[in-house]
N, C-alpha and C. Protein backbone atom coordinates (compact mmCIF):
# COMPACT_ATOMS: atom_id res chain seq x y z
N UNK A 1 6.63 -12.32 -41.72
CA UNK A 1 6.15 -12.78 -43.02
C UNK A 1 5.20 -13.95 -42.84
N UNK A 2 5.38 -15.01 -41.78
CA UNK A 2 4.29 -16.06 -41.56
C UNK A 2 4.86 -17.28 -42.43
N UNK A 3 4.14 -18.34 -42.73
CA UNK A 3 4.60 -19.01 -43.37
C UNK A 3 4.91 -19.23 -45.05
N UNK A 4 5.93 -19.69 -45.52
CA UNK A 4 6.80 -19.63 -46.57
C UNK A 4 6.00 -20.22 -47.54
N UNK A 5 5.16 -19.49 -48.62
CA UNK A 5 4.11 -20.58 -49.78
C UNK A 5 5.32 -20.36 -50.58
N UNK A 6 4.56 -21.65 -51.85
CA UNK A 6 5.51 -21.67 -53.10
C UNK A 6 4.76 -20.91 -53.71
N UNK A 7 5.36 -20.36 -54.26
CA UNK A 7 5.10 -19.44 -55.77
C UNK A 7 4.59 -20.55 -57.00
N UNK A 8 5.02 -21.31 -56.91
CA UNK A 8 5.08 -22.44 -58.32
C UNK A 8 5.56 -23.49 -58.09
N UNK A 9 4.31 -24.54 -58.39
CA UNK A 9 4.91 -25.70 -58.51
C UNK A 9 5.10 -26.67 -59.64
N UNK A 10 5.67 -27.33 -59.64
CA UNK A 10 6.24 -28.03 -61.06
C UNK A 10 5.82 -29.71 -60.65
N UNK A 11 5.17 -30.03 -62.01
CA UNK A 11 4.93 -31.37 -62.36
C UNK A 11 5.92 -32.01 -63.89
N UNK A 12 5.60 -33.27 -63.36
CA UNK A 12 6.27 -33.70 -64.58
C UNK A 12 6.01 -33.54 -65.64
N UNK A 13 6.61 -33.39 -66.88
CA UNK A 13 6.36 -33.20 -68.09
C UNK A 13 6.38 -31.23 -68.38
N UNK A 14 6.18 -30.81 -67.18
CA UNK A 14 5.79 -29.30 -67.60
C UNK A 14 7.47 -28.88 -67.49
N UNK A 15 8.02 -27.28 -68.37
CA UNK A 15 9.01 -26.88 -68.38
C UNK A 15 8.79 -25.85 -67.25
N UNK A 16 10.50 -25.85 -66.14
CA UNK A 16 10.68 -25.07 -65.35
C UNK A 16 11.13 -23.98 -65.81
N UNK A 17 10.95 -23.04 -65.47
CA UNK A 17 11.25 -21.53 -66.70
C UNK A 17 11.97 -21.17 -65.16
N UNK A 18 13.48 -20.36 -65.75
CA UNK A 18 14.38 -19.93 -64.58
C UNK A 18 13.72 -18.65 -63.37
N UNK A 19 12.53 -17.54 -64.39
CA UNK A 19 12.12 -16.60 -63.49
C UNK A 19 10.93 -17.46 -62.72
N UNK A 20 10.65 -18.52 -62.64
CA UNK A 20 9.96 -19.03 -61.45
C UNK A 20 10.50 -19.66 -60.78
N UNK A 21 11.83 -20.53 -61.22
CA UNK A 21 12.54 -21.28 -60.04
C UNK A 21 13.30 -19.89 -59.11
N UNK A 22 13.25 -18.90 -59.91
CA UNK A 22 14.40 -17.75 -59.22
C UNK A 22 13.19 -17.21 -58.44
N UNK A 23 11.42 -16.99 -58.68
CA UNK A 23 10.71 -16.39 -57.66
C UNK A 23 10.80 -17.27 -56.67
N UNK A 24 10.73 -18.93 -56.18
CA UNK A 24 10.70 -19.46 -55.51
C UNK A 24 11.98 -19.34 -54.15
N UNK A 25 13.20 -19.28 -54.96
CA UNK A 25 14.28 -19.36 -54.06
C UNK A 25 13.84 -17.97 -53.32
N UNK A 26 13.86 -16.90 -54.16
CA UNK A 26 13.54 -15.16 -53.69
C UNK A 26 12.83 -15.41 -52.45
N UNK A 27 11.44 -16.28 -52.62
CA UNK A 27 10.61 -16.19 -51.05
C UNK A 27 11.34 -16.82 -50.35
N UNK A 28 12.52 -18.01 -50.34
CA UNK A 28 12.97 -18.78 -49.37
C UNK A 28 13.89 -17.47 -48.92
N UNK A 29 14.78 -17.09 -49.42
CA UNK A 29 15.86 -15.97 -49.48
C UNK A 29 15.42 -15.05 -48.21
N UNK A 30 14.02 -14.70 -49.10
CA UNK A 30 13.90 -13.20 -48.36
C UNK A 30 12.94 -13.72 -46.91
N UNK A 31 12.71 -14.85 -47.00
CA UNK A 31 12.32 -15.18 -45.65
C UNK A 31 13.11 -15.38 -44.07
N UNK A 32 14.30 -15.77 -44.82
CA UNK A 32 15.67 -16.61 -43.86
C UNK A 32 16.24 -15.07 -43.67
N UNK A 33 16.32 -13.94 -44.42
CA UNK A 33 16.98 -12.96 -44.20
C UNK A 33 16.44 -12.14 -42.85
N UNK A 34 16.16 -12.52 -41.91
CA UNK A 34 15.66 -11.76 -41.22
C UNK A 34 13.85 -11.50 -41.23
N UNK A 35 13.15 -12.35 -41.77
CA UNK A 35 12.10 -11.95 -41.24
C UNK A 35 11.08 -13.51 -40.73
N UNK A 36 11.80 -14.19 -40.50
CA UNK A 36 11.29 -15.29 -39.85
C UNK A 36 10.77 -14.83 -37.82
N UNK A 37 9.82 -15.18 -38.51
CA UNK A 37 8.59 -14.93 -37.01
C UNK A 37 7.95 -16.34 -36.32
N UNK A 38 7.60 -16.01 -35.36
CA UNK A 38 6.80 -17.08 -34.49
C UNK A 38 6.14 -18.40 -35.41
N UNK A 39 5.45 -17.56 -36.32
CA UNK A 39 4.86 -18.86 -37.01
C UNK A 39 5.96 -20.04 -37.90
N UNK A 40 6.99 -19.55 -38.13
CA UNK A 40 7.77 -20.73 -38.87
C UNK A 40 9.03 -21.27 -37.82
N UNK A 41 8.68 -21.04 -36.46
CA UNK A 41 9.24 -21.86 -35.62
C UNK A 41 8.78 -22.96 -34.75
N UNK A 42 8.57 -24.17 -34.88
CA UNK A 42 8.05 -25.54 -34.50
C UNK A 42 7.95 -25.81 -33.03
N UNK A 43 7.06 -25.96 -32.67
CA UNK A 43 6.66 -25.55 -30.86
C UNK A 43 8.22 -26.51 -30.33
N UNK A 44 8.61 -28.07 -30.94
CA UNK A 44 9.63 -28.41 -30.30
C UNK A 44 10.88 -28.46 -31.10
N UNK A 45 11.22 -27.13 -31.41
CA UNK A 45 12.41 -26.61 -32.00
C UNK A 45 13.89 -26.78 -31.08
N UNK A 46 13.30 -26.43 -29.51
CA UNK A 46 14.42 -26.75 -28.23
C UNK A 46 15.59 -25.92 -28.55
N UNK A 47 14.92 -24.32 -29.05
CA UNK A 47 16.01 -23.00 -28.95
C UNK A 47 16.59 -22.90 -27.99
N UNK A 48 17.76 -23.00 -27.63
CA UNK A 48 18.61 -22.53 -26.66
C UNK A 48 18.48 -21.43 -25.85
N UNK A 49 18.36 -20.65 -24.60
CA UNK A 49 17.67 -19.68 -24.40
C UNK A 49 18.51 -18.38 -24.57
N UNK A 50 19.94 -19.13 -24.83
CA UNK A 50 21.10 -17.61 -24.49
C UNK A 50 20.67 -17.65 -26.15
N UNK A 51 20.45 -17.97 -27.30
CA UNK A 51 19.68 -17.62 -28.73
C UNK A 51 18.47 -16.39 -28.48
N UNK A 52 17.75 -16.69 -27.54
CA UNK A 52 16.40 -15.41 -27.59
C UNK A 52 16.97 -14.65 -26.66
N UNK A 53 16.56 -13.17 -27.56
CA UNK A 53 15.86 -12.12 -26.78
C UNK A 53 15.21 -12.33 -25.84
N UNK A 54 14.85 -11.42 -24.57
CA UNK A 54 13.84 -11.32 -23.68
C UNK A 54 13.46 -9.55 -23.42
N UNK A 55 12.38 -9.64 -23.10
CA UNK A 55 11.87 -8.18 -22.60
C UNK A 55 11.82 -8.20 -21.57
N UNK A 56 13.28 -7.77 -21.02
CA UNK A 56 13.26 -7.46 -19.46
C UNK A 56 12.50 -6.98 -18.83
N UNK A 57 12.30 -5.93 -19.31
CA UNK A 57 11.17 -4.48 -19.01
C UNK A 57 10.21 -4.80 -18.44
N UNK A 58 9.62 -6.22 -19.19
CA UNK A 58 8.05 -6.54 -18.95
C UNK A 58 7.81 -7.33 -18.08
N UNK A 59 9.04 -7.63 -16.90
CA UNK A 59 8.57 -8.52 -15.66
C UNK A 59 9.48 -9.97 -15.97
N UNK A 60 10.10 -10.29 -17.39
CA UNK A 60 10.79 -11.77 -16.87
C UNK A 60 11.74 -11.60 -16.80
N UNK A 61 12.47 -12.35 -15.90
CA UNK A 61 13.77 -12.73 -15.47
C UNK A 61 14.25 -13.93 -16.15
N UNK A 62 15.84 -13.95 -16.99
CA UNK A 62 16.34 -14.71 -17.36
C UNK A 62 17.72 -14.70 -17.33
N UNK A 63 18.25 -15.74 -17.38
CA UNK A 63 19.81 -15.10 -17.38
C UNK A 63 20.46 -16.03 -18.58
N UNK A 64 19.64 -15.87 -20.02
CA UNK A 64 20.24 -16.60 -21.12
C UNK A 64 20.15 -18.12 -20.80
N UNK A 65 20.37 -18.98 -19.89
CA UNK A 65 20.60 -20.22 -19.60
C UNK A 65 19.22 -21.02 -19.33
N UNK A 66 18.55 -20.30 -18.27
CA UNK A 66 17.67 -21.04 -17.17
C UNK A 66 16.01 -19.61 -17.44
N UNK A 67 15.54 -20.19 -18.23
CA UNK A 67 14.32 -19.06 -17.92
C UNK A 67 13.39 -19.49 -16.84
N UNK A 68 13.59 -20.38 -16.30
CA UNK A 68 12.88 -20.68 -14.75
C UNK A 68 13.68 -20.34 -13.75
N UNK A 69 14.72 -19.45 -13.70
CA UNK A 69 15.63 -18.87 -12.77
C UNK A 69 14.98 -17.73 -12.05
N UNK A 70 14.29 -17.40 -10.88
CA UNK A 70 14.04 -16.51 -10.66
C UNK A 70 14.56 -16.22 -8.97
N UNK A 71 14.97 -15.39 -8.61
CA UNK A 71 15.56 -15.11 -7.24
C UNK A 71 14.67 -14.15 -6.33
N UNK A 72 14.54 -15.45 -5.54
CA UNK A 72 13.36 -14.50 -4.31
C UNK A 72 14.24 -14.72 -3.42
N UNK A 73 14.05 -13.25 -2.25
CA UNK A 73 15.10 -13.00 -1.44
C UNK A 73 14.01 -13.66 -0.23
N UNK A 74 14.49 -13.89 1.12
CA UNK A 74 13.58 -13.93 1.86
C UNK A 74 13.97 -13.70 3.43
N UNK A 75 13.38 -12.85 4.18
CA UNK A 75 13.89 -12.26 5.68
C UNK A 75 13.32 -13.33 6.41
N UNK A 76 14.28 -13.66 7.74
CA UNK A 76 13.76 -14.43 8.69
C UNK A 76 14.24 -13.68 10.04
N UNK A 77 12.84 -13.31 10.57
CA UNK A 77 12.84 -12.01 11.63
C UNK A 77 12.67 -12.13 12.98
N UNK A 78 14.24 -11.67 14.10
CA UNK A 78 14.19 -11.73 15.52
C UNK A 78 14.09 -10.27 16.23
N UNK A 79 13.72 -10.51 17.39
CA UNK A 79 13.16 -9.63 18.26
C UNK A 79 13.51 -10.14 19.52
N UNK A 80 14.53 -9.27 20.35
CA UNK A 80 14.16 -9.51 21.47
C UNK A 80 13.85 -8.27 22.68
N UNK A 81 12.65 -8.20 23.31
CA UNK A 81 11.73 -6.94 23.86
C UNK A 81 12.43 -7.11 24.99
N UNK A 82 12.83 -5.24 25.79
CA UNK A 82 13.20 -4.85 26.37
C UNK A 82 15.24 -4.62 26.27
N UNK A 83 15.73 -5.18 27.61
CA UNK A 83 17.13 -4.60 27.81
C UNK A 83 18.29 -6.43 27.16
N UNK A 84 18.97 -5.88 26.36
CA UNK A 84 19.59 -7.65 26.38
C UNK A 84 20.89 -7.22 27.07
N UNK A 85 21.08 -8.75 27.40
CA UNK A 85 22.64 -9.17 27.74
C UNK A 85 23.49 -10.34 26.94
N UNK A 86 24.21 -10.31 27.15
CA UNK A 86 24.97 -11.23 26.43
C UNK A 86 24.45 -12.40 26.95
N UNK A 87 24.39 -13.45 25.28
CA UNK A 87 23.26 -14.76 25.56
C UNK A 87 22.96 -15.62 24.67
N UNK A 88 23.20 -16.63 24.94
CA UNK A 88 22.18 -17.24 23.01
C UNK A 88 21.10 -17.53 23.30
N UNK A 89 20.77 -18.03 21.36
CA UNK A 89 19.24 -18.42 21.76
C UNK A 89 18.02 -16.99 22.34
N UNK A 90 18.29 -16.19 22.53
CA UNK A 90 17.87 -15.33 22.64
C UNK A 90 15.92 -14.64 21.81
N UNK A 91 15.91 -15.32 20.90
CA UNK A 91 14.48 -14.98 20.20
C UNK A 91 14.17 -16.53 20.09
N UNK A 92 12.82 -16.39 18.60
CA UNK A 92 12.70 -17.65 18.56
C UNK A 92 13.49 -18.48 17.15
N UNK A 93 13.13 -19.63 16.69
CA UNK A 93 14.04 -20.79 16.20
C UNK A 93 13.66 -20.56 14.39
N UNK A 94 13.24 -19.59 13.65
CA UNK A 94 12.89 -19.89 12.23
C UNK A 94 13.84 -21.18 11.74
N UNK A 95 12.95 -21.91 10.53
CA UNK A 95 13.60 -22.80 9.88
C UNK A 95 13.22 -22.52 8.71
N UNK A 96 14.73 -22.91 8.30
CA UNK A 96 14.42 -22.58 6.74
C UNK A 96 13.45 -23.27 5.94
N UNK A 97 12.73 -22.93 5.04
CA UNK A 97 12.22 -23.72 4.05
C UNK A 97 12.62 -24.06 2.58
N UNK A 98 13.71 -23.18 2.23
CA UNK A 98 14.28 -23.42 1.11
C UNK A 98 15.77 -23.31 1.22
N UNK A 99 16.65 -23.97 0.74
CA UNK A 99 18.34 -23.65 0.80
C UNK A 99 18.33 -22.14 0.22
N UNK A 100 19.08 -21.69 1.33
CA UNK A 100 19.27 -20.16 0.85
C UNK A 100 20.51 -19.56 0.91
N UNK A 101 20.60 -18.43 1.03
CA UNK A 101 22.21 -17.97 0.85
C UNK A 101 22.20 -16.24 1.49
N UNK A 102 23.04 -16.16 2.05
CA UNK A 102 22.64 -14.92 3.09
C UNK A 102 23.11 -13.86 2.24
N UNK A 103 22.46 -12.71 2.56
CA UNK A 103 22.73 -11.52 1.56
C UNK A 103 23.11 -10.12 2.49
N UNK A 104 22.39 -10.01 3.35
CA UNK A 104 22.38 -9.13 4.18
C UNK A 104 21.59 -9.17 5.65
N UNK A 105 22.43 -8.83 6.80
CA UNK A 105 22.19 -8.83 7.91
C UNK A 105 21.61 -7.24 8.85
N UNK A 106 20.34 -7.21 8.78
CA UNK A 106 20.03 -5.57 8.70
C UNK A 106 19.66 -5.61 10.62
N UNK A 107 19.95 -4.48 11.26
CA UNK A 107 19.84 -4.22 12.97
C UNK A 107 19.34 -3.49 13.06
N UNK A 108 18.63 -3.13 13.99
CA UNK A 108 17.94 -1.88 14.99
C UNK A 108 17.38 -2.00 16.37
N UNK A 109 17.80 -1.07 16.81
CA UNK A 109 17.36 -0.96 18.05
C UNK A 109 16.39 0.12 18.57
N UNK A 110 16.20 0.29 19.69
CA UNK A 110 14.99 1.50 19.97
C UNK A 110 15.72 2.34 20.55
N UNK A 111 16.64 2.00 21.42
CA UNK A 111 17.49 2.40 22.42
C UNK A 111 18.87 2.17 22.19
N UNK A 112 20.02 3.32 21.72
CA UNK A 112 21.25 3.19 21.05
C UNK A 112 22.11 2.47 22.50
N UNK A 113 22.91 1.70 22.19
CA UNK A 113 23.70 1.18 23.00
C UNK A 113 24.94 1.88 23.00
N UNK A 114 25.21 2.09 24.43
CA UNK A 114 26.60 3.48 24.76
C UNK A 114 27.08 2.66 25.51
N UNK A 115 28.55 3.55 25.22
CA UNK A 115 30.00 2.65 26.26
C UNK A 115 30.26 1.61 24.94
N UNK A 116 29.87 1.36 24.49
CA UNK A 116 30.26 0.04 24.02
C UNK A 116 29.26 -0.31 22.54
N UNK A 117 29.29 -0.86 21.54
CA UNK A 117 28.65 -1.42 20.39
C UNK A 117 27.94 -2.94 20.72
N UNK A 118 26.63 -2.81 20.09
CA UNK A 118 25.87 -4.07 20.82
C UNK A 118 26.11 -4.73 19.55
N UNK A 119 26.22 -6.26 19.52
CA UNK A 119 26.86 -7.11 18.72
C UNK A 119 25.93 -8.28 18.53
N UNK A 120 24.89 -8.81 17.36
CA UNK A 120 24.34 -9.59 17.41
C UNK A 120 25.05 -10.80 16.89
N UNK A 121 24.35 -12.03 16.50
CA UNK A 121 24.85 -13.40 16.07
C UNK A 121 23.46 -14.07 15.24
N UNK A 122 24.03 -14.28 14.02
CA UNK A 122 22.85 -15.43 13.49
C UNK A 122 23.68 -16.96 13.75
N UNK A 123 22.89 -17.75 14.09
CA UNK A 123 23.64 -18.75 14.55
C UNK A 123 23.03 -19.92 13.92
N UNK A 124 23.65 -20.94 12.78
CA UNK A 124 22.67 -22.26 12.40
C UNK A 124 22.74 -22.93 13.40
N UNK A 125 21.63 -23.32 13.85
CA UNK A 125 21.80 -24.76 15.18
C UNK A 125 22.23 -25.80 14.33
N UNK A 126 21.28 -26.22 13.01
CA UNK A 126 22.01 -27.22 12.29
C UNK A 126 22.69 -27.49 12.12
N UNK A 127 23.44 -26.66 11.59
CA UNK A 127 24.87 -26.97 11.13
C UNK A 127 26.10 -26.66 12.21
N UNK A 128 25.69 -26.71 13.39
CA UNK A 128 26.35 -25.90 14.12
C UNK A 128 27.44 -25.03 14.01
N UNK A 129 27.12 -23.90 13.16
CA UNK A 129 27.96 -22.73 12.86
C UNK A 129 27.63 -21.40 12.61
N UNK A 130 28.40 -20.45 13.15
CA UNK A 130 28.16 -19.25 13.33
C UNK A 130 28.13 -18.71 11.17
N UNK A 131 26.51 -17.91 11.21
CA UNK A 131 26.69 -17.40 9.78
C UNK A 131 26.81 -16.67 9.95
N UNK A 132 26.73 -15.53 11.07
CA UNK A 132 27.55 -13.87 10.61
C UNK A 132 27.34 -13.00 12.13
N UNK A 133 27.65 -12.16 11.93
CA UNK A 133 27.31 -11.19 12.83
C UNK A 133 26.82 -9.61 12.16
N UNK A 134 26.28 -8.81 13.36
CA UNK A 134 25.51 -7.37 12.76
C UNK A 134 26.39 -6.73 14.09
N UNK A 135 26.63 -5.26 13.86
CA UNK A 135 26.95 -4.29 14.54
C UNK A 135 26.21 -3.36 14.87
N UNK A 136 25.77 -2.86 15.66
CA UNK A 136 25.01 -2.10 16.03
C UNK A 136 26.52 -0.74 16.63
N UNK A 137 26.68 0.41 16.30
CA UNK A 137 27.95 1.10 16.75
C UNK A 137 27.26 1.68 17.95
N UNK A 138 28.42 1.78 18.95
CA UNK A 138 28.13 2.88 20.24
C UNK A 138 27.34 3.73 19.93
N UNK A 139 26.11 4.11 20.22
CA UNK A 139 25.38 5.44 20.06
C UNK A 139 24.62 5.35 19.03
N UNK A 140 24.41 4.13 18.23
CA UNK A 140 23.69 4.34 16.95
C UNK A 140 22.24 3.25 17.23
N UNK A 141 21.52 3.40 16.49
CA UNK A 141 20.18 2.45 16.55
C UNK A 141 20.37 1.12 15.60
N UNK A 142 20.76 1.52 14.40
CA UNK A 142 20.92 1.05 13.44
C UNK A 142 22.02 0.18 12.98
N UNK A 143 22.75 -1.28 12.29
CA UNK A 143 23.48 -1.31 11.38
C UNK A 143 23.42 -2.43 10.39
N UNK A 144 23.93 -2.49 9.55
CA UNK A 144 23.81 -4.37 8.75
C UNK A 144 25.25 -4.24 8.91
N UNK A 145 25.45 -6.25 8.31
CA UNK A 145 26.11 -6.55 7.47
C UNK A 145 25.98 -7.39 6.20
N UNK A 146 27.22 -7.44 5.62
CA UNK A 146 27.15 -8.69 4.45
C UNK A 146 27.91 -9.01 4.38
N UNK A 147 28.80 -9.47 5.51
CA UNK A 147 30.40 -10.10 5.67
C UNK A 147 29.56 -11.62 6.23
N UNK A 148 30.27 -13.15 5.84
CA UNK A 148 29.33 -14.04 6.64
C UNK A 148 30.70 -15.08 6.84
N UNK A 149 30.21 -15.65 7.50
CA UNK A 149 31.38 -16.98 7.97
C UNK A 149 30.62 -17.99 7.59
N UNK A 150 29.56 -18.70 7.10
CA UNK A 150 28.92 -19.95 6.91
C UNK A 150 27.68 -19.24 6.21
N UNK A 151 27.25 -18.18 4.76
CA UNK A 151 26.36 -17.95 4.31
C UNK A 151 25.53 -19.02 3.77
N UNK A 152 25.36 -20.29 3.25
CA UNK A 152 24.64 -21.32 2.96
C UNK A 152 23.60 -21.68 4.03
N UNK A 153 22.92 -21.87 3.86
CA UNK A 153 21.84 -21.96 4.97
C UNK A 153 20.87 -23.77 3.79
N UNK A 154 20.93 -24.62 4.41
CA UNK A 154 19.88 -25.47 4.25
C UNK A 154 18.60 -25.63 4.13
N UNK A 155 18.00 -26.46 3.19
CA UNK A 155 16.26 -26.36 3.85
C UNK A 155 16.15 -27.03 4.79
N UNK A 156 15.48 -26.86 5.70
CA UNK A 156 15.50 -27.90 7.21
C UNK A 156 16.22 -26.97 8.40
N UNK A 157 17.23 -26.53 7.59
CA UNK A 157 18.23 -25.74 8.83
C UNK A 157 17.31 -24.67 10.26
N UNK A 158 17.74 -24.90 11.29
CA UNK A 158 17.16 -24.38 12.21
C UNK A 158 18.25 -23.28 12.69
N UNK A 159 17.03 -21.83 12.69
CA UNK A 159 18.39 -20.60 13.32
C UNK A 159 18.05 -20.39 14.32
N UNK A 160 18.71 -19.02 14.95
CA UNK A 160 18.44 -18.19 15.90
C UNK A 160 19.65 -17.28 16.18
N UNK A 161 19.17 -16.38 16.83
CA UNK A 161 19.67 -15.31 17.30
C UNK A 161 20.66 -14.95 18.77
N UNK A 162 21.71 -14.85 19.00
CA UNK A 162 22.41 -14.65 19.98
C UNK A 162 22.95 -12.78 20.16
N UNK A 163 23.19 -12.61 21.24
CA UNK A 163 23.46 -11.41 21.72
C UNK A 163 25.13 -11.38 21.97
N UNK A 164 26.21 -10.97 21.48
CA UNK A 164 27.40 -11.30 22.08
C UNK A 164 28.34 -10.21 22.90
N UNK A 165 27.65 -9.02 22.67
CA UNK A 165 28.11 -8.03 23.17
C UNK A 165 27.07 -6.59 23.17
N UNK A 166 27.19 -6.44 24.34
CA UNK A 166 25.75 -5.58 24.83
C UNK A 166 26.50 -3.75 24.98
N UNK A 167 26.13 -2.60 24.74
CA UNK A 167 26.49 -1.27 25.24
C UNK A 167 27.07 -1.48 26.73
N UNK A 168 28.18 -0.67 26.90
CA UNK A 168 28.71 -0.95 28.17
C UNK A 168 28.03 -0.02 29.60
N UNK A 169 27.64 1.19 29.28
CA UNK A 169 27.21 2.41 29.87
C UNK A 169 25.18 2.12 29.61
N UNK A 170 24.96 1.76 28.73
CA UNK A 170 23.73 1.49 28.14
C UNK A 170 23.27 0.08 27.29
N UNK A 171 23.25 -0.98 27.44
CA UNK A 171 23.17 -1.99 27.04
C UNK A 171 22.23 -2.01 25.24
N UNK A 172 21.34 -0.96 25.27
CA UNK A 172 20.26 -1.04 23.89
C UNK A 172 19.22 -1.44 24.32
N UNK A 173 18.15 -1.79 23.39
CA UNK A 173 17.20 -1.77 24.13
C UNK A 173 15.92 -2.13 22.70
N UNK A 174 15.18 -3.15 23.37
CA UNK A 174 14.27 -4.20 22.12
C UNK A 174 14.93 -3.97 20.77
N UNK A 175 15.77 -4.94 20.63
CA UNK A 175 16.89 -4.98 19.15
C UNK A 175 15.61 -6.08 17.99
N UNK A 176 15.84 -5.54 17.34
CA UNK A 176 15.20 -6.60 16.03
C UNK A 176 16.57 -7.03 15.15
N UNK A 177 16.26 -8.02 14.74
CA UNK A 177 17.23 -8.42 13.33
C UNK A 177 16.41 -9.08 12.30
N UNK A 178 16.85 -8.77 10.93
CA UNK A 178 16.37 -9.17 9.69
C UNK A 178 17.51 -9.22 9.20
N UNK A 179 17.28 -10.95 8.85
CA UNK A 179 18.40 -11.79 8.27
C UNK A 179 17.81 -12.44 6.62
N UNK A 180 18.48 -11.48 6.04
CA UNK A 180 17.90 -11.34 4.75
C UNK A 180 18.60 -12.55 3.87
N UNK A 181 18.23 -13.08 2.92
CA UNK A 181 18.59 -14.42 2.39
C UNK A 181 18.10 -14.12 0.81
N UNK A 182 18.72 -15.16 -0.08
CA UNK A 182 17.80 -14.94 -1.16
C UNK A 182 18.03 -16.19 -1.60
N UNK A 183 17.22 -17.19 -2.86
CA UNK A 183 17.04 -18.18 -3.44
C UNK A 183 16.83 -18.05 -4.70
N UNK A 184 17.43 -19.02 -5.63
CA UNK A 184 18.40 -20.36 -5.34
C UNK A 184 19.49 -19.63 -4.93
């Protein structure tokens, strides 16, 4: 409807006749009933956000509370080329840049590790504590997890990658890990 005019206004001396005080209330009435729009809301009104709607659909993220809430996930990626053995330190040192929170620990190898399951380690140097481990099964290339012992990760925090258990018959062979995170 836009903004709310009067129908009639009254000066002194003139008589208020009831079908104009009753058209006046009618526009307030039928305005408040549901058709109040953008224009009769005051840029610093300070609506609550769990009060609005959002159009998910169209790309924003909100979760009622925080409409500057948005969650970016982010991988921090090891490699180590050729045959491993059991070892730390093993790739190189990513540091975090934002406090993050571990989500998933994804593996592969080129070369399936037999006799035995090759066993990686994300390891905070910072904090000195083990955040999780990945499985790689006997015979397979592939595995994640999302089980963690210390998922919080710091900004500043310095990682890396350890090897803790290699194929017994076949050790594996150039393993990658993507240590998936997301923020806040």
């Amino acid at each position: 409807m836009g903004i709310i005019t009067r129908g009639y206004t009254y000066t002194p001396g003139n008589t208020i006749t009831a079908a104009q005080n009753e058209a006046n209330e009618t526009t307030i009435y039928n305005e408040f009933n549901g058709n109040i729009d953008n224009a009769n809301i005051k840029s610093s009104a300070a609506i609550v956000e769990s009060k609005l709607a959002f159009d998910t659909s169209a790309g924003h993220s909100h979760n009622g509370v925080n409409s500057k809430l948005i969650q970016v996930n982010r991988g921090f990626g090891f490699f180590y080329s050729g045959t491993p053995t059991v070892a730390d330190d093993i790739s190189w040192n990513p540091i975090s840049p934002q406090a993050v929170t571990a989500v998933k620990t994804w593996a592969k190898c080129k070369v399936a590790p037999t006799g035995a399951a090759l066993i990686a380690r994300i390891y905070n140097i910072t904090q000195a504590a083990v955040v999780g481990t990945v499985t790689i099964a006997d015979g397979a290339t592939t595995g994640n997890s999302t089980t963690y012992t210390t998922p919080a990760v710091a900004a500043g925090d310095v990682l890396r990658m350890d090897i803790t258990q290699v194929g017994s018959t076949i050790s594996g062979a150039d393993v990658t890990i993507i240590f998936e995170t997301s923020q806040p």
